[in-house]
Protein backbone atom coordinates (compact mmCIF):
# COMPACT_ATOMS: atom_id res chain seq x y z
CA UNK A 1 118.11 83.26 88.29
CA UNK A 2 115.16 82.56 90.81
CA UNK A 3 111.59 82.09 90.62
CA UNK A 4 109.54 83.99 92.94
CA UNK A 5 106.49 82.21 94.79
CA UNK A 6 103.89 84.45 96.66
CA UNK A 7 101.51 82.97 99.29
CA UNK A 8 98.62 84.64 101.36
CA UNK A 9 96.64 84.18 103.72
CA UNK A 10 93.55 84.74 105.52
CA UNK A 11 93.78 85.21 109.24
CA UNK A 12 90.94 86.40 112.01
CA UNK A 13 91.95 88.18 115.30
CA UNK A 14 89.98 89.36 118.30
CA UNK A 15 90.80 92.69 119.31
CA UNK A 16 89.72 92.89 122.87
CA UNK A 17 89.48 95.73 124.97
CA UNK A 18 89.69 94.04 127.93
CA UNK A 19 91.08 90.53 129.13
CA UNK A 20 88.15 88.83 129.58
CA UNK A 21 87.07 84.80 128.68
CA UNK A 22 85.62 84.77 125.18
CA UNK A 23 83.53 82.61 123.47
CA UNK A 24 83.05 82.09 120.04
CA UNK A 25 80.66 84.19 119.39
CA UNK A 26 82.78 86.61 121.10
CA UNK A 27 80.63 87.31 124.02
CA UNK A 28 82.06 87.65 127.24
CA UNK A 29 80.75 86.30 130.60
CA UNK A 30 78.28 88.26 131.59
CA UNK A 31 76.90 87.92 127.59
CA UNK A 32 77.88 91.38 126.41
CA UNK A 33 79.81 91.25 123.01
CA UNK A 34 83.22 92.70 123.84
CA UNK A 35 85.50 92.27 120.98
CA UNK A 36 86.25 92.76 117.46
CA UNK A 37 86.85 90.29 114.70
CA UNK A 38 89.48 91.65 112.13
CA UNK A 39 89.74 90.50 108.75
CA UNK A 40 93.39 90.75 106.89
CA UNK A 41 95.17 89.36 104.78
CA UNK A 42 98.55 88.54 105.51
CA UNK A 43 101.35 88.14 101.77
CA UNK A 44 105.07 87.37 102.06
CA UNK A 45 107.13 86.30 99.00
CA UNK A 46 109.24 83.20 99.49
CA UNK A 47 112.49 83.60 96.63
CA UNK A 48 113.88 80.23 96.07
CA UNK A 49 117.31 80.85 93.51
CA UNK A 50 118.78 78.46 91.63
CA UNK A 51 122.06 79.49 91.32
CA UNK A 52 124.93 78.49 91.66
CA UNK A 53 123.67 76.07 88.73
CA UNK A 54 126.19 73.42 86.98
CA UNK A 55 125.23 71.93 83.66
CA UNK A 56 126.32 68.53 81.85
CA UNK A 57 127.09 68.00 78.14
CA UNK A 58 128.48 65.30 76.25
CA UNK A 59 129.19 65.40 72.48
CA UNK A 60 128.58 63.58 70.20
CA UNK A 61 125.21 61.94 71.60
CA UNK A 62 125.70 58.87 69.92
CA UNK A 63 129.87 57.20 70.05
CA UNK A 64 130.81 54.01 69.07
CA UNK A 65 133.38 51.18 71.22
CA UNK A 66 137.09 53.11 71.62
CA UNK A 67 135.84 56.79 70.16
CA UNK A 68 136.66 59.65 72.64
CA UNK A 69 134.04 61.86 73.50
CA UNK A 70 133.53 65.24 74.73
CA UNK A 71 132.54 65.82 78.23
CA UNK A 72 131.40 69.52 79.57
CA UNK A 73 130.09 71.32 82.61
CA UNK A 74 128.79 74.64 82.62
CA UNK A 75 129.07 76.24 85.60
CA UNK A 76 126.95 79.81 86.41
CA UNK A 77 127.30 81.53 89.84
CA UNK A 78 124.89 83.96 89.59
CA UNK A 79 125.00 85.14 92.84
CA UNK A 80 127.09 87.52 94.69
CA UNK A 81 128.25 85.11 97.07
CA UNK A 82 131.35 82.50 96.70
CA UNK A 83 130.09 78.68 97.19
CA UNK A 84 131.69 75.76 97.93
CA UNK A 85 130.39 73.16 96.12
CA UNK A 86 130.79 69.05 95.93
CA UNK A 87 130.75 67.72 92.48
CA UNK A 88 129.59 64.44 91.57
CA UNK A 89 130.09 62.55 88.66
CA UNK A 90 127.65 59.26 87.74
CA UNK A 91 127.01 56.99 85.07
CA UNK A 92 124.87 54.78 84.22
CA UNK A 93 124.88 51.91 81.65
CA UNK A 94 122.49 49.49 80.76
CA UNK A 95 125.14 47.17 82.72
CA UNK A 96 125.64 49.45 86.19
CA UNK A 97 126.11 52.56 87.94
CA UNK A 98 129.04 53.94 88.90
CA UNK A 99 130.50 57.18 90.50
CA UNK A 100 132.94 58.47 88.06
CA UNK A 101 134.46 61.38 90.73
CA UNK A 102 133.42 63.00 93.64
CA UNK A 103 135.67 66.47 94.48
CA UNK A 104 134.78 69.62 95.58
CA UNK A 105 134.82 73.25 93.95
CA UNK A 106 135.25 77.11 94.82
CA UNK A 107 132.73 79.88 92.85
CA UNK A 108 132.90 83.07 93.23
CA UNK A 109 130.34 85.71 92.65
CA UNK A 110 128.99 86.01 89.17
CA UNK A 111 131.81 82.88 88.02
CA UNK A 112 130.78 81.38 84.44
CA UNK A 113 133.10 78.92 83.28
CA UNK A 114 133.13 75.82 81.04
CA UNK A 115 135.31 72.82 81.27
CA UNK A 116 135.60 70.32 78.38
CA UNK A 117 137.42 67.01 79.32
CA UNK A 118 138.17 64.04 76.48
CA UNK A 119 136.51 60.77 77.09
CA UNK A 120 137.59 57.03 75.84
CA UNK A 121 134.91 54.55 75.28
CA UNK A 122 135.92 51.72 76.56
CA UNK A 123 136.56 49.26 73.85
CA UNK A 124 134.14 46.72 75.99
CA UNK A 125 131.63 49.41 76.91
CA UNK A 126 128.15 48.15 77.32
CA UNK A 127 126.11 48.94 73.93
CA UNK A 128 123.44 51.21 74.57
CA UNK A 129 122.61 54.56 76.36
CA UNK A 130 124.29 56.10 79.09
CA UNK A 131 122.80 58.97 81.18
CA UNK A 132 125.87 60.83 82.63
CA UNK A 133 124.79 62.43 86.16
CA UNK A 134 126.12 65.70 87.55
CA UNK A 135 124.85 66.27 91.52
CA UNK A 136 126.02 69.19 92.68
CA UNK A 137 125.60 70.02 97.05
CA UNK A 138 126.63 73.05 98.86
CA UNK A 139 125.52 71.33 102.17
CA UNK A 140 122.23 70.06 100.90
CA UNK A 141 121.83 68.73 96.78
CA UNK A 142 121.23 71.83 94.94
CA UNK A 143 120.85 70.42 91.43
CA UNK A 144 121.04 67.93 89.13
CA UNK A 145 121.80 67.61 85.29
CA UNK A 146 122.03 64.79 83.18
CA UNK A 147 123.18 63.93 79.61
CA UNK A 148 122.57 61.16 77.50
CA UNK A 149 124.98 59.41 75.37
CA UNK A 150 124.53 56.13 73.27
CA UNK A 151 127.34 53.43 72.94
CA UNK A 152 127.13 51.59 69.57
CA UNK A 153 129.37 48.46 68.69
């Protein structure tokens, strides 16, 4: 998908039909008016996609100490071009933040795909809630998505 932004704009011009010094009142030199002021208004349409777009799941929501839980990214390439992207996993406990794993990724046009890994709770996990971070760059960060997940004794 892609949202669609359009902007306009107001813009004067002199149309002269002769080089000549102008003032602002558009009179020349010798005080005779010798222009034209044109009024138009000038639209483009700036797209700005968001695709490729990656999101992060985690289920259950709520795990305690030593459960496994279910981690999954959705990936959608809705575009007709292939990306290479740079994955980037982070999480944050009431304790730290830590990158998880960093690697990168091919798409190809129009690619959907969803990947479930397992993940342990640590048996000395922190007790609280977690926001798992996926960053995903091509280049420049193109998106984020988060999920939350909270660690019980």
């Amino acid at each position: 998908g892609s949202s669609t932004y359009t902007l306009s704009n107001v813009f004067f011009y002199l149309i002269s039909p002769r080089v000549g010094k102008y003032y602002p009142d558009l009179r020349s030199d010798d005080g005779n008016i010798k222009g034209l002021v044109v009024n138009f208004a000038v639209r483009f349409t700036v797209t700005v996609s968001t695709c490729p777009k990656i999101n992060v799941k985690v289920s259950p929501t709520t795990a305690s100490r030593s459960s496994t839980v279910s981690i999954a990214a959705i990936l959608d390439n809705c575009t007709t071009s292939s990306h290479t992207l740079t994955l980037q996993f982070v999480a944050t406990s009431p304790c730290s933040s830590k990158v998880m794993s960093t690697f990168p990724i091919t798409v190809v046009p129009g690619q959907k795909q969803s990947v479930s890994l397992p993940f342990k709770i640590p048996e000395d996990a922190c007790i609280g809630t977690y926001t798992l971070t996926l960053n995903y760059a091509g280049g420049a960060l193109l998106g984020t998505s988060t999920a939350i997940i909270t660690v019980t004794p």
